[in-house]
C-alpha atoms as a PDB file:
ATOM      1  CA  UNK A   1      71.985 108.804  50.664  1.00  0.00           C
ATOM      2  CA  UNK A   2      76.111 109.651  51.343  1.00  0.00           C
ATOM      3  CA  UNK A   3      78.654 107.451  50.999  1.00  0.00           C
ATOM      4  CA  UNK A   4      81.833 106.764  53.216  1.00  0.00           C
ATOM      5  CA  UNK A   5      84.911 105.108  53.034  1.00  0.00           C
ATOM      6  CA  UNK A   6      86.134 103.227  56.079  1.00  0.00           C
ATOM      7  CA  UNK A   7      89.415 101.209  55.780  1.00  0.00           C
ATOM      8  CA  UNK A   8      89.478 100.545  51.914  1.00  0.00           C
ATOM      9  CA  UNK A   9      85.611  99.974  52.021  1.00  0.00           C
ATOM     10  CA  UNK A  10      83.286 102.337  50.738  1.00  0.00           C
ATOM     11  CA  UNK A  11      79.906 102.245  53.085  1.00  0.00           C
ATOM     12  CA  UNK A  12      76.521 103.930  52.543  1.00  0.00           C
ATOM     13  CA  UNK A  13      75.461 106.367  55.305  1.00  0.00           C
ATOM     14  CA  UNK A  14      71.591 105.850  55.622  1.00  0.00           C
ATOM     15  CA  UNK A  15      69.515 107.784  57.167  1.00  0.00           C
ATOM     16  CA  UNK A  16      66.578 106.796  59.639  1.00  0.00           C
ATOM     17  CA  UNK A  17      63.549 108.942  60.599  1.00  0.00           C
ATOM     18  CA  UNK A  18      60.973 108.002  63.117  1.00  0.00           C
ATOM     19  CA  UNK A  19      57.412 109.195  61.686  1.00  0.00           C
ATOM     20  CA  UNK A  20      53.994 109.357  64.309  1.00  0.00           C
ATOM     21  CA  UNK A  21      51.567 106.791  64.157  1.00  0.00           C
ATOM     22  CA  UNK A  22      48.299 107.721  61.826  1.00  0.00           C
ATOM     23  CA  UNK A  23      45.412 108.253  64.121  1.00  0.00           C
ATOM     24  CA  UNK A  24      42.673 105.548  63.241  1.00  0.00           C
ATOM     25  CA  UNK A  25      38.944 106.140  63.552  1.00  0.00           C
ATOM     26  CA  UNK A  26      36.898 104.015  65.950  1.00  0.00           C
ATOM     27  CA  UNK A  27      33.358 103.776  67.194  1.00  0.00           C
ATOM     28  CA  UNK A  28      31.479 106.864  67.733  1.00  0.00           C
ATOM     29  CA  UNK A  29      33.937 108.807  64.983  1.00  0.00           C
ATOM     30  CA  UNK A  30      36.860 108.935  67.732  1.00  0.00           C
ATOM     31  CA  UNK A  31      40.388 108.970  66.736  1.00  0.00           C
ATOM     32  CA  UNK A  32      43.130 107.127  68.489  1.00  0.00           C
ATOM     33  CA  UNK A  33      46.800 106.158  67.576  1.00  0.00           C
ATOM     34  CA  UNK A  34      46.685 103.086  69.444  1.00  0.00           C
ATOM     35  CA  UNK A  35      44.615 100.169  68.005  1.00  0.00           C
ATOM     36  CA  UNK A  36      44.438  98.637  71.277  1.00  0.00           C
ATOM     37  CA  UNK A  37      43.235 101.652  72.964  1.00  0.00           C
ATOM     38  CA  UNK A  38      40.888 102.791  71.055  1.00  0.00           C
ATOM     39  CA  UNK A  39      38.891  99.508  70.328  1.00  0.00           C
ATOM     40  CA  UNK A  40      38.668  99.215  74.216  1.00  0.00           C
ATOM     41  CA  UNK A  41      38.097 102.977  74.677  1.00  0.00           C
ATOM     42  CA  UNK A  42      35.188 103.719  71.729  1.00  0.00           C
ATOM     43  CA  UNK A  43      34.687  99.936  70.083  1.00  0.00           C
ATOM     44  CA  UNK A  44      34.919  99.926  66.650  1.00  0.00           C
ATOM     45  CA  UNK A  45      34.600 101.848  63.760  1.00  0.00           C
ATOM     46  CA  UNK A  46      31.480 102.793  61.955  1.00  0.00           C
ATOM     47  CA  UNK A  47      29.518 101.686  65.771  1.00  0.00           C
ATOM     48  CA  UNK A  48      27.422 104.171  66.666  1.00  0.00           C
ATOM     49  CA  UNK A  49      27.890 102.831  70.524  1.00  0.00           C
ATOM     50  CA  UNK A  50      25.515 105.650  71.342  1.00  0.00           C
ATOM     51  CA  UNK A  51      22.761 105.041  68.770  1.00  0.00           C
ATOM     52  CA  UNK A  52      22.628 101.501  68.848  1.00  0.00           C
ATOM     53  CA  UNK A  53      23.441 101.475  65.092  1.00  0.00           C
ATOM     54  CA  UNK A  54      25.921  99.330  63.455  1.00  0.00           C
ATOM     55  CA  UNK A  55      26.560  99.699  59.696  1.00  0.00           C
ATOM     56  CA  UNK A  56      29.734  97.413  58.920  1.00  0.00           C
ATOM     57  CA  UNK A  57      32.790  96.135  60.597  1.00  0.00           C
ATOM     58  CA  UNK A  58      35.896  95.772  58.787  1.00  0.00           C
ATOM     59  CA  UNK A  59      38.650  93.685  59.350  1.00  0.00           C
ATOM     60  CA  UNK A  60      42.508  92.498  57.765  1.00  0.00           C
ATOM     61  CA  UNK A  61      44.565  89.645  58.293  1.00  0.00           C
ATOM     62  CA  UNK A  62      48.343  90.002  57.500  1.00  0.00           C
ATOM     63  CA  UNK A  63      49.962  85.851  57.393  1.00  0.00           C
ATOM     64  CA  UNK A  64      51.383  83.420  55.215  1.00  0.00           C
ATOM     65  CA  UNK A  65      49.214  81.798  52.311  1.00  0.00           C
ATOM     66  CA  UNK A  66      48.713  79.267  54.521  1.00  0.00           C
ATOM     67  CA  UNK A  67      47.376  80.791  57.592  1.00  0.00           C
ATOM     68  CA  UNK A  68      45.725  83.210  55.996  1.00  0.00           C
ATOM     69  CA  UNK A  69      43.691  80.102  54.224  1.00  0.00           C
ATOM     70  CA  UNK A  70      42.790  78.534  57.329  1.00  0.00           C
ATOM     71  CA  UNK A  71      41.431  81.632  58.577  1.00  0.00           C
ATOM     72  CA  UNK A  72      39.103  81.904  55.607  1.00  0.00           C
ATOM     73  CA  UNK A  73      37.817  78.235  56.148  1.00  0.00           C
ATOM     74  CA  UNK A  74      37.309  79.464  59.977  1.00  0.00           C
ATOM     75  CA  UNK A  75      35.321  82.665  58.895  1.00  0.00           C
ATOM     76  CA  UNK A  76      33.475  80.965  56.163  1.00  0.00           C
ATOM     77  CA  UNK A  77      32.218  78.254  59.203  1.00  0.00           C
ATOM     78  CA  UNK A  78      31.043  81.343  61.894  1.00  0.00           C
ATOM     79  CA  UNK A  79      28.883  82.366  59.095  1.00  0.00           C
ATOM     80  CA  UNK A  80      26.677  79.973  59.418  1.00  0.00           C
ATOM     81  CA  UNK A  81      23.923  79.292  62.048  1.00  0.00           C
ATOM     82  CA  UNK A  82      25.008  76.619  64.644  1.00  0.00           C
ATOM     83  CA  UNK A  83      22.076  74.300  64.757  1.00  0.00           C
ATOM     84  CA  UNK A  84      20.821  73.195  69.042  1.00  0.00           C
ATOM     85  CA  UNK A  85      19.808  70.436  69.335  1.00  0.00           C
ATOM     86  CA  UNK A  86      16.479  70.595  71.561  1.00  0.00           C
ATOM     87  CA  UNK A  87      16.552  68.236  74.679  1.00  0.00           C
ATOM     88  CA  UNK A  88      12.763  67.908  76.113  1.00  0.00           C
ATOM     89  CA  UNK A  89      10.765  71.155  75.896  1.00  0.00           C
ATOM     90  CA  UNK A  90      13.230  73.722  77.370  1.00  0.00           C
ATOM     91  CA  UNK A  91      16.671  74.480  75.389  1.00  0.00           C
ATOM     92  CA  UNK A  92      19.342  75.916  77.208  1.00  0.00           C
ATOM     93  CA  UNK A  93      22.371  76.858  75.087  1.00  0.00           C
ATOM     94  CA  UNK A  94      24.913  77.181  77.510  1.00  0.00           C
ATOM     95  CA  UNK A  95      24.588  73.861  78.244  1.00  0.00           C
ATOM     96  CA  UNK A  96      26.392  71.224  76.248  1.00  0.00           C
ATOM     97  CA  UNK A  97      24.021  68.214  75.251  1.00  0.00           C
ATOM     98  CA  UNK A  98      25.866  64.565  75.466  1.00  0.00           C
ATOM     99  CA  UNK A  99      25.934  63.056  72.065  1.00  0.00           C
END
């Protein structure tokens, strides 16, 4: 870093360099720079698409401590089986029962 002087005040000249995105992997081993492309393009990572074959699916979640909280007590609720209840013989689980 350089420094200046304009008018009595002494300024630091910084310097700004634009670097290219990483390419990430996604589904099928395919690279892309864009995260939105390539989960729509080739799904995501470690999916064999092709195969049928899925071995893990990795997320992150960048918030505050308190969103990032809720968003643990949301996760920890999808992994758990929602029970249905059964209405006569048939169940249909699109269909909301009436409490």
């Amino acid at each position: 870093m350089t420094s200046i002087s304009t008018v009595g005040r002494k300024v630091d000249k910084t310097t700004i360099e634009l670097i290219d995105e990483p390419r990430l992997v996604f589904g099928n081993n395919r690279l892309c720079a864009d995260p939105k492309v390539g989960l729509t393009s080739h799904g995501l990572a470690l999916l064999d698409v092709e195969g049928g074959d899925v071995r893990m699916i990795r997320a992150g979640a960048i918030g505050t401590q308190g969103a990032l909280s809720h968003l643990r007590e949301f996760l920890s609720r999808l992994s758990y089986a929602i029970p249905i209840r059964q209405i006569g013989k048939e169940v249909q689980p699109w269909k909301i029962p009436k409490s």
